[in-house]
N, C-alpha and C. Protein backbone atom coordinates (compact mmCIF):
# COMPACT_ATOMS: atom_id res chain seq x y z
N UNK A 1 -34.42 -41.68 -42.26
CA UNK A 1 -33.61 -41.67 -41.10
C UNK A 1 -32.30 -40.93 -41.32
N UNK A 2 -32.10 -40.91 -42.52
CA UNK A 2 -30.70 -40.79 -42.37
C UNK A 2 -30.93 -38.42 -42.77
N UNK A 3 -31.87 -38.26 -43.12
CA UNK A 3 -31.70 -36.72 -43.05
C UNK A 3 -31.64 -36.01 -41.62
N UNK A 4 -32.73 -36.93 -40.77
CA UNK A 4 -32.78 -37.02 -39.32
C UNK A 4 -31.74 -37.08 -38.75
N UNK A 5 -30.55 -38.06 -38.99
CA UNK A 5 -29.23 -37.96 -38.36
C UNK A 5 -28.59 -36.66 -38.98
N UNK A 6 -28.77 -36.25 -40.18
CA UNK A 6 -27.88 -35.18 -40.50
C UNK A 6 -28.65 -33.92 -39.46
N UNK A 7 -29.65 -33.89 -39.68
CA UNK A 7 -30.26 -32.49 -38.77
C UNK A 7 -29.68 -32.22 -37.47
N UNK A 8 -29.76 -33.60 -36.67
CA UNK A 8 -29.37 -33.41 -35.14
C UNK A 8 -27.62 -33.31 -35.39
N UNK A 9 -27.01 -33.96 -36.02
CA UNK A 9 -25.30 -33.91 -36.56
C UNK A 9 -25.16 -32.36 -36.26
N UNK A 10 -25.89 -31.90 -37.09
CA UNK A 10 -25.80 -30.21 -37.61
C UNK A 10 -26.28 -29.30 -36.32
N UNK A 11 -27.27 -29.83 -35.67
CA UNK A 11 -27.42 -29.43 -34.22
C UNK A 11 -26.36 -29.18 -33.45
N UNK A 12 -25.76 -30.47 -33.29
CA UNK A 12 -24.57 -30.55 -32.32
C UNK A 12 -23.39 -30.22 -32.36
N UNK A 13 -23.33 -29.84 -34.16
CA UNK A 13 -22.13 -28.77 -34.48
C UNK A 13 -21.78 -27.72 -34.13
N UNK A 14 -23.59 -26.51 -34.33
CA UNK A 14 -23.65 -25.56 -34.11
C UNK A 14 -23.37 -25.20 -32.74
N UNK A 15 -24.70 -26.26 -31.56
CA UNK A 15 -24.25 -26.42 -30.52
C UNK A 15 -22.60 -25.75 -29.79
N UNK A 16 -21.77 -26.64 -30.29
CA UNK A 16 -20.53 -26.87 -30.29
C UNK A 16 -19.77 -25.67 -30.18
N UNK A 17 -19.77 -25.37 -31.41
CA UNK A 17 -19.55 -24.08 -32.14
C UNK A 17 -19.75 -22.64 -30.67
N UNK A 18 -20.99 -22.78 -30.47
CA UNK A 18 -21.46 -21.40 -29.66
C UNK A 18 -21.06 -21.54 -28.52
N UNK A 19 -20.60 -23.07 -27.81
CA UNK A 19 -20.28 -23.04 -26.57
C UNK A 19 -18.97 -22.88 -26.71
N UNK A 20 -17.95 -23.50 -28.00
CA UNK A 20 -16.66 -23.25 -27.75
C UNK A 20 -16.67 -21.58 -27.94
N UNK A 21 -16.96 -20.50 -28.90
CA UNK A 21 -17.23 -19.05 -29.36
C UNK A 21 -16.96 -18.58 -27.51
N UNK A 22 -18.36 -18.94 -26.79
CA UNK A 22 -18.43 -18.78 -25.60
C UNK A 22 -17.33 -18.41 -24.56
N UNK A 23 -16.85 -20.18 -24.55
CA UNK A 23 -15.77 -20.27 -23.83
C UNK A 23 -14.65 -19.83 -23.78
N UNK A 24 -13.71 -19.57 -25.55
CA UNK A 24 -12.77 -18.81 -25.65
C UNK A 24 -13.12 -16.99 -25.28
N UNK A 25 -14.09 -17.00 -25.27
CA UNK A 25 -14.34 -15.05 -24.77
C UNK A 25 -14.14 -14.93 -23.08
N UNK A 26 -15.07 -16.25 -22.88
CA UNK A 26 -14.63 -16.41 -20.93
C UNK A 26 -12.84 -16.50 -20.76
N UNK A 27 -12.08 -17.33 -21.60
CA UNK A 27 -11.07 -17.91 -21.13
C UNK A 27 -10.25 -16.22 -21.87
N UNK A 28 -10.39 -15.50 -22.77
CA UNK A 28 -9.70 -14.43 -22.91
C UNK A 28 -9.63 -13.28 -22.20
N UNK A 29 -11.17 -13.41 -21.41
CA UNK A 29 -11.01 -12.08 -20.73
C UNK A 29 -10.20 -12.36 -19.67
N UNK A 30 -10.62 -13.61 -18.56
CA UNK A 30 -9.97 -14.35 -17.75
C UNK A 30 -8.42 -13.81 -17.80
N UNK A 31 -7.69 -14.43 -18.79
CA UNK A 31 -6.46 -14.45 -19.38
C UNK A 31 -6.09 -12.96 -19.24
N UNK A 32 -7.02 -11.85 -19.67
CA UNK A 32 -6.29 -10.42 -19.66
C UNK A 32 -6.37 -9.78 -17.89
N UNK A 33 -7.61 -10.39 -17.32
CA UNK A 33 -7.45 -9.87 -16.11
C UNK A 33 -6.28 -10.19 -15.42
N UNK A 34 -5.70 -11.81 -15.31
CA UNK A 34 -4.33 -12.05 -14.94
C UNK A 34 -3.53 -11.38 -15.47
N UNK A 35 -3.20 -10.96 -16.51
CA UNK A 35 -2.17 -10.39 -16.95
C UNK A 35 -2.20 -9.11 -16.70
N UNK A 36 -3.22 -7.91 -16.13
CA UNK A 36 -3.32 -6.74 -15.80
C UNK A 36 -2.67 -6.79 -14.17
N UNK A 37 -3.22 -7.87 -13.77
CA UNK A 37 -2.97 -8.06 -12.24
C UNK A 37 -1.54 -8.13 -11.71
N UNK A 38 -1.15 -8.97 -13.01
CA UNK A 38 0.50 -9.64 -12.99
C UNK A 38 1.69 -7.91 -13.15
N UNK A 39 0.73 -6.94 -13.84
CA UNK A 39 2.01 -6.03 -14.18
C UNK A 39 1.54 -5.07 -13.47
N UNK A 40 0.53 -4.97 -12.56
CA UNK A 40 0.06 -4.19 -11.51
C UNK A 40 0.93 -4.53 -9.83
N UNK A 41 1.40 -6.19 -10.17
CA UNK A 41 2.10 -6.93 -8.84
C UNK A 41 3.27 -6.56 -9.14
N UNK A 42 4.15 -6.42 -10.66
CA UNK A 42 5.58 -5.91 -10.52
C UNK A 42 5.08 -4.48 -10.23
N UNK A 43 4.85 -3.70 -10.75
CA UNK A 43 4.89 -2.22 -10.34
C UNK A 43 4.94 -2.27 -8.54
N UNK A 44 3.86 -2.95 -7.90
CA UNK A 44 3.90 -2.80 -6.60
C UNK A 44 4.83 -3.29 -6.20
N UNK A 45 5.75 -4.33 -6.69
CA UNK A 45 6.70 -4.95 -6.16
C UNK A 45 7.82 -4.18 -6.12
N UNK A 46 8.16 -3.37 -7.18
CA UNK A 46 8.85 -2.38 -7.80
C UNK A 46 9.02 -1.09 -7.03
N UNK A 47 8.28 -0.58 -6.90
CA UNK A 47 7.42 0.62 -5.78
C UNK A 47 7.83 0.04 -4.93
N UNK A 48 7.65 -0.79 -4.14
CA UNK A 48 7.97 -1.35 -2.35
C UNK A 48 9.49 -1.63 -2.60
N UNK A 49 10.29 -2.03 -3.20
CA UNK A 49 12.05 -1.85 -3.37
C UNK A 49 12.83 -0.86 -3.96
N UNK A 50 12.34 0.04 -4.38
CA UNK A 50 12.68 1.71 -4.24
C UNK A 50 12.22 2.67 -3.01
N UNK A 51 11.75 1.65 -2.12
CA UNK A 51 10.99 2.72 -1.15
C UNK A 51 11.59 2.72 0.39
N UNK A 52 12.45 3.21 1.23
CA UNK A 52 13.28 3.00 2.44
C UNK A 52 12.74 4.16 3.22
N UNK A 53 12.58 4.71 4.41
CA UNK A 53 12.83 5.45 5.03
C UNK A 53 13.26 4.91 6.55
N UNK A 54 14.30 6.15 7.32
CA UNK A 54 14.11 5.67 8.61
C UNK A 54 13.74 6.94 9.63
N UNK A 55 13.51 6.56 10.85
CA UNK A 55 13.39 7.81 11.82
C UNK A 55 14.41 8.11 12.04
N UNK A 56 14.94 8.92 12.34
CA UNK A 56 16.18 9.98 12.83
C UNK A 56 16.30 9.75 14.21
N UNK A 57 14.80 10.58 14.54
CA UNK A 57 14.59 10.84 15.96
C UNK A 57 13.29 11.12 16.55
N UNK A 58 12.62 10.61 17.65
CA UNK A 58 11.29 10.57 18.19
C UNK A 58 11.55 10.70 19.34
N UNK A 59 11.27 12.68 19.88
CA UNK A 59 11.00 12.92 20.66
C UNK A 59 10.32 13.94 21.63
N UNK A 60 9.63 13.29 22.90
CA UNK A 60 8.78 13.56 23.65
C UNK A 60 8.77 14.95 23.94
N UNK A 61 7.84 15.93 23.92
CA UNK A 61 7.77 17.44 24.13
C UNK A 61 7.42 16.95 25.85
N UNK A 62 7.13 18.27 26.31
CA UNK A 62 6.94 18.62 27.73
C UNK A 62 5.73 17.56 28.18
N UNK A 63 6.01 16.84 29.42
CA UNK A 63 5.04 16.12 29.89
C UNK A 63 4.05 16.88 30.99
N UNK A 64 3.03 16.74 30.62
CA UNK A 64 1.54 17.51 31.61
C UNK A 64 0.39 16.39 31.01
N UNK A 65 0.22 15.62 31.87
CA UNK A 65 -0.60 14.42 31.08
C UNK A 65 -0.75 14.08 29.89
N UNK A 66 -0.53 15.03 29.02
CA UNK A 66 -0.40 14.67 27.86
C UNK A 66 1.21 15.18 26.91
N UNK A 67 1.20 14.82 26.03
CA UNK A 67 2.43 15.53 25.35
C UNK A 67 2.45 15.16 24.16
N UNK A 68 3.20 16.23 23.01
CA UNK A 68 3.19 16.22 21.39
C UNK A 68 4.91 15.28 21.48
N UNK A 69 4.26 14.27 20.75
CA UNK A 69 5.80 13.63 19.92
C UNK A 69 6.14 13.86 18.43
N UNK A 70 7.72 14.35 18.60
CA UNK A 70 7.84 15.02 17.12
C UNK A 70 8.87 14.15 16.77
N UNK A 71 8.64 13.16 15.47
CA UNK A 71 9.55 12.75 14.88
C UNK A 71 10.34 13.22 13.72
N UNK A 72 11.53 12.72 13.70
CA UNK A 72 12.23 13.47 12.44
C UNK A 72 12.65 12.06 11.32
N UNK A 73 11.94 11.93 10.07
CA UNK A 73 11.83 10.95 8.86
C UNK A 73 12.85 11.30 8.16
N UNK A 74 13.22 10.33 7.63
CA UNK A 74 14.09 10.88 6.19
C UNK A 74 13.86 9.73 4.95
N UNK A 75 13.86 10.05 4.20
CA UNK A 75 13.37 9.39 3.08
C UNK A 75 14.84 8.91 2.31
N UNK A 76 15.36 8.05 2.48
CA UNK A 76 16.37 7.09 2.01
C UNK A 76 16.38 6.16 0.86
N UNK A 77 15.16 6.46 -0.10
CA UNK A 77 15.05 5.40 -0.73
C UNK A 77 14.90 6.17 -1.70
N UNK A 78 15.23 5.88 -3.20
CA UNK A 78 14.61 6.33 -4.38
C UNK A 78 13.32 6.66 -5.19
N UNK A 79 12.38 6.47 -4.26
CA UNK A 79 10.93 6.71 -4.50
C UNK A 79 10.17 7.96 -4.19
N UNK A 80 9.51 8.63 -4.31
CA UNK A 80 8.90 9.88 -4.12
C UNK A 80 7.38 9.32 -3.09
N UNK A 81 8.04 9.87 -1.92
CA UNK A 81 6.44 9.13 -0.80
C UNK A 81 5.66 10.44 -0.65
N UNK A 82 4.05 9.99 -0.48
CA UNK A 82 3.38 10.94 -0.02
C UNK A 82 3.43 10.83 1.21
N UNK A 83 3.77 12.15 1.53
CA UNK A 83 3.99 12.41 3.57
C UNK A 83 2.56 12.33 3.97
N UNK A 84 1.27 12.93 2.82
CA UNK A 84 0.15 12.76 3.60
C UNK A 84 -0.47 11.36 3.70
N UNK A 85 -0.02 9.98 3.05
CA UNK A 85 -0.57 9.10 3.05
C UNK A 85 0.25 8.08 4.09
N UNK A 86 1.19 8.26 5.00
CA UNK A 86 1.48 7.70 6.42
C UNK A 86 0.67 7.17 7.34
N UNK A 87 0.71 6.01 7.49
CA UNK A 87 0.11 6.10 8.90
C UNK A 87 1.24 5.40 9.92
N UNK A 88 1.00 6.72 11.01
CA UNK A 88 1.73 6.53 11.98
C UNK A 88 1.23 5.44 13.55
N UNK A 89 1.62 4.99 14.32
CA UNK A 89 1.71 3.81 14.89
C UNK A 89 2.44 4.15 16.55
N UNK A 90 1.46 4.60 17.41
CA UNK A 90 2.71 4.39 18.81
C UNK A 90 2.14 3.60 20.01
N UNK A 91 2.72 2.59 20.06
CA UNK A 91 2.54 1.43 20.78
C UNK A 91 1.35 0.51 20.25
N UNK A 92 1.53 0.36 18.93
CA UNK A 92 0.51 -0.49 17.80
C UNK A 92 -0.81 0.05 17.93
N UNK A 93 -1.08 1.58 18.24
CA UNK A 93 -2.00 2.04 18.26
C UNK A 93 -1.96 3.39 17.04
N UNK A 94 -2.92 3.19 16.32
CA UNK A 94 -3.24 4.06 14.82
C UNK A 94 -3.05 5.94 15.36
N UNK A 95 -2.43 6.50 15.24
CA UNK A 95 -2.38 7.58 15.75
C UNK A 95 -2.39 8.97 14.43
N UNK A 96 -3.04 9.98 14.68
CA UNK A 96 -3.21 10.85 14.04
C UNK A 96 -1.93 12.04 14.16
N UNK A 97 -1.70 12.61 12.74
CA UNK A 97 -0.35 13.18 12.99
C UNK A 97 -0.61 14.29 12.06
N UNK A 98 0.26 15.54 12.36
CA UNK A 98 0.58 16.84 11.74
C UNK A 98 1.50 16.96 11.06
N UNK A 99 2.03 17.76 9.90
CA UNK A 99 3.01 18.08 9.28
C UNK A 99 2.83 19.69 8.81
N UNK A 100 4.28 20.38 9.25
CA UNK A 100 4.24 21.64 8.90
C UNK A 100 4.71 22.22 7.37
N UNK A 101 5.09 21.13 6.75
CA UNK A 101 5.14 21.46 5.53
C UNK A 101 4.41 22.09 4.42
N UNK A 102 4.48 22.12 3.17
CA UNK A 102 3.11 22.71 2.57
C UNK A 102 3.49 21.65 1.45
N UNK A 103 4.12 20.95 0.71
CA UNK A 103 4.41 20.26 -0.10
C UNK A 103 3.95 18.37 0.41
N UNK A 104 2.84 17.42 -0.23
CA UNK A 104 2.57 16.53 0.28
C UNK A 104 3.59 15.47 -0.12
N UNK A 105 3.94 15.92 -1.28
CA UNK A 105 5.46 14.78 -2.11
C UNK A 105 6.45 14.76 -1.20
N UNK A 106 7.27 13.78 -0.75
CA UNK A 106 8.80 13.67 0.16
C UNK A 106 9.56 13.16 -0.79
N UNK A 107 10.17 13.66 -1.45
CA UNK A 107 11.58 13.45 -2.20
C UNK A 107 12.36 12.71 -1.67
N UNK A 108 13.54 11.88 -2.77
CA UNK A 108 13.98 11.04 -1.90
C UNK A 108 15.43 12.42 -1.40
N UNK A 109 16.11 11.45 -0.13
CA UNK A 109 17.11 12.16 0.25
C UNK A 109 17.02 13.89 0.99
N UNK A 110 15.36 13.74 1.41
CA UNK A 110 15.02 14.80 1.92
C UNK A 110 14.32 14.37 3.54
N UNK A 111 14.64 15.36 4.07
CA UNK A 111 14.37 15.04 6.00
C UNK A 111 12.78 15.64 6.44
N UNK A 112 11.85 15.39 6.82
CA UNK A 112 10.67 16.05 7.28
C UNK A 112 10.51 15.73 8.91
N UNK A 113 9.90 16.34 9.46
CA UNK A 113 9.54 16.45 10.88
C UNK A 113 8.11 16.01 10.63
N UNK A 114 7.35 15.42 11.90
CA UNK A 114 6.08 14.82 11.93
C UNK A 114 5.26 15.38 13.56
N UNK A 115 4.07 15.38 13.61
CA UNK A 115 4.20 15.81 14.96
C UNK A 115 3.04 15.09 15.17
N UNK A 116 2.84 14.11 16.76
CA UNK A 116 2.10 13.08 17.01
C UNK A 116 0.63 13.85 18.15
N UNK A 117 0.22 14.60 18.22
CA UNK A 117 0.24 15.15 19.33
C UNK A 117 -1.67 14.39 20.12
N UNK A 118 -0.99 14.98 21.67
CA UNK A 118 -2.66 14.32 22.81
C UNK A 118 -1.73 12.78 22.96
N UNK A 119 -1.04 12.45 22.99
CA UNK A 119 -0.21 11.25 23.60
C UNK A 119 -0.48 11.28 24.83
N UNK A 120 -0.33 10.20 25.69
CA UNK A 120 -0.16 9.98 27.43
C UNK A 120 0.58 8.88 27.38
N UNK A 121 0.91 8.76 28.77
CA UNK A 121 1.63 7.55 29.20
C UNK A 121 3.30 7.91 29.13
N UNK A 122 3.58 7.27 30.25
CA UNK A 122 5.31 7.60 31.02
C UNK A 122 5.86 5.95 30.44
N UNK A 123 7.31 6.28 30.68
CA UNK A 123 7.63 4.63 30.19
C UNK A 123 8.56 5.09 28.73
N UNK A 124 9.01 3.86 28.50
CA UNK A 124 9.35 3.47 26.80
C UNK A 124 8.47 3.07 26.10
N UNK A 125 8.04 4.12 25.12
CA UNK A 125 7.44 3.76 23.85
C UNK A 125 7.91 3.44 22.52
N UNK A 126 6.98 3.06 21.58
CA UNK A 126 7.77 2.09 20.74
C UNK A 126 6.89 3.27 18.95
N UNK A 127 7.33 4.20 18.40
CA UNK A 127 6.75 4.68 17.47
C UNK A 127 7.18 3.65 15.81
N UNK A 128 5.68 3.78 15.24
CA UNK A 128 6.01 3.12 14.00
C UNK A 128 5.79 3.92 12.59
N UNK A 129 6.54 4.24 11.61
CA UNK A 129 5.36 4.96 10.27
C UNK A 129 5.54 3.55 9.14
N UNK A 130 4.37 3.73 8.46
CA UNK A 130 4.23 2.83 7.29
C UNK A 130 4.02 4.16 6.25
N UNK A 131 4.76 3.54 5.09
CA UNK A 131 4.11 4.18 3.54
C UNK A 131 2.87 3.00 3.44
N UNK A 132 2.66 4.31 2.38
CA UNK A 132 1.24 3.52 1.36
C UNK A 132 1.67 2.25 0.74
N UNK A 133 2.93 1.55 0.51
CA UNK A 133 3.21 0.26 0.01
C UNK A 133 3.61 -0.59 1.14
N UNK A 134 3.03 -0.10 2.15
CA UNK A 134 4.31 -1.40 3.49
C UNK A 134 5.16 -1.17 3.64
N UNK A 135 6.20 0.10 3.41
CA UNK A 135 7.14 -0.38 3.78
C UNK A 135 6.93 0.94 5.33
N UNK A 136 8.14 0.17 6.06
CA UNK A 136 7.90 1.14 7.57
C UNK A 136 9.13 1.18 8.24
N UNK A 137 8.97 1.97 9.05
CA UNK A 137 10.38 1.75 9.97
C UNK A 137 9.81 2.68 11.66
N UNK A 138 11.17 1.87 12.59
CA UNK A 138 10.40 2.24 13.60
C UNK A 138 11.54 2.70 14.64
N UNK A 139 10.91 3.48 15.60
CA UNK A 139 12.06 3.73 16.88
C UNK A 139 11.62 4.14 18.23
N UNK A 140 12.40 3.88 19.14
CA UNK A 140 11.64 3.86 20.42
C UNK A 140 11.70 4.95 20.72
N UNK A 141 11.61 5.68 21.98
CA UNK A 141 11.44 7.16 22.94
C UNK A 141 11.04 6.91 24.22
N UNK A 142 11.71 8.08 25.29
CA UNK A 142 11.16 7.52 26.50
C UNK A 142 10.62 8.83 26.94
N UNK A 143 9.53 8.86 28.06
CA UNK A 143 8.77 10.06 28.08
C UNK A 143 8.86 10.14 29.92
């Protein structure tokens, strides 16, 4: 009896053994994905409080049922935005936009023009741009 208890003893060691082996590889990778995530959330956090812009000015070209709105951005914040990754916003509707520039980087402390164009509707409108991190700014126009 008593080699019998040592066999299964030795079972339940090994046992032991392979599930803890196991578990510390689950609980390390675990552990590195948080921590990739964690310095991926300051960078973004980081990125979104270097990042300001405001509109200048948003306004309405010639009205004939339709009309091009040209805003003027300026980049106020210490971050380098891509002008092509905007999305622009007029009256909480996703709107497609032009830029005559040839450079997609906006430097900070530099002014760009935007152009909204196939708009309708008379009234006060309400234009919005977002960067690629959230941050946005907005201004009205009347047509």
């Amino acid at each position: 009896m008593g080699f019998e208890l040592s066999v299964v003893a030795v079972l339940f060691f090994i046992s032991a053994l392979v599930v803890g082996s196991y578990s510390y590889s689950m609980l390390n990778t675990s552990n590195e994905i948080v921590s990739d995530a964690s310095g991926d959330q300051y960078q973004m956090q980081n990125s979104k409080l270097k990042t300001n812009l405001e509109v200048e000015s948003a306004v309405a070209g010639n009205y004939s049922d339709t009309y091009n709105l040209t805003v003027t951005l300026s980049n106020t914040g210490s971050e380098t935005i891509r002008f092509d990754e905007l999305n622009v916003l007029v009256d909480g509707n996703l709107e497609s936009y032009v830029y005559n520039d040839v450079a997609a980087t906006w430097t900070p402390a530099e002014t760009r023009n935007m152009t909204v164009p196939y708009l309708s509707g008379t009234g006060v409108h309400r234009v919005k741009v977002v960067t690629r991190n959230g941050v946005s700014a907005y201004s009205s126009y009347i047509v």
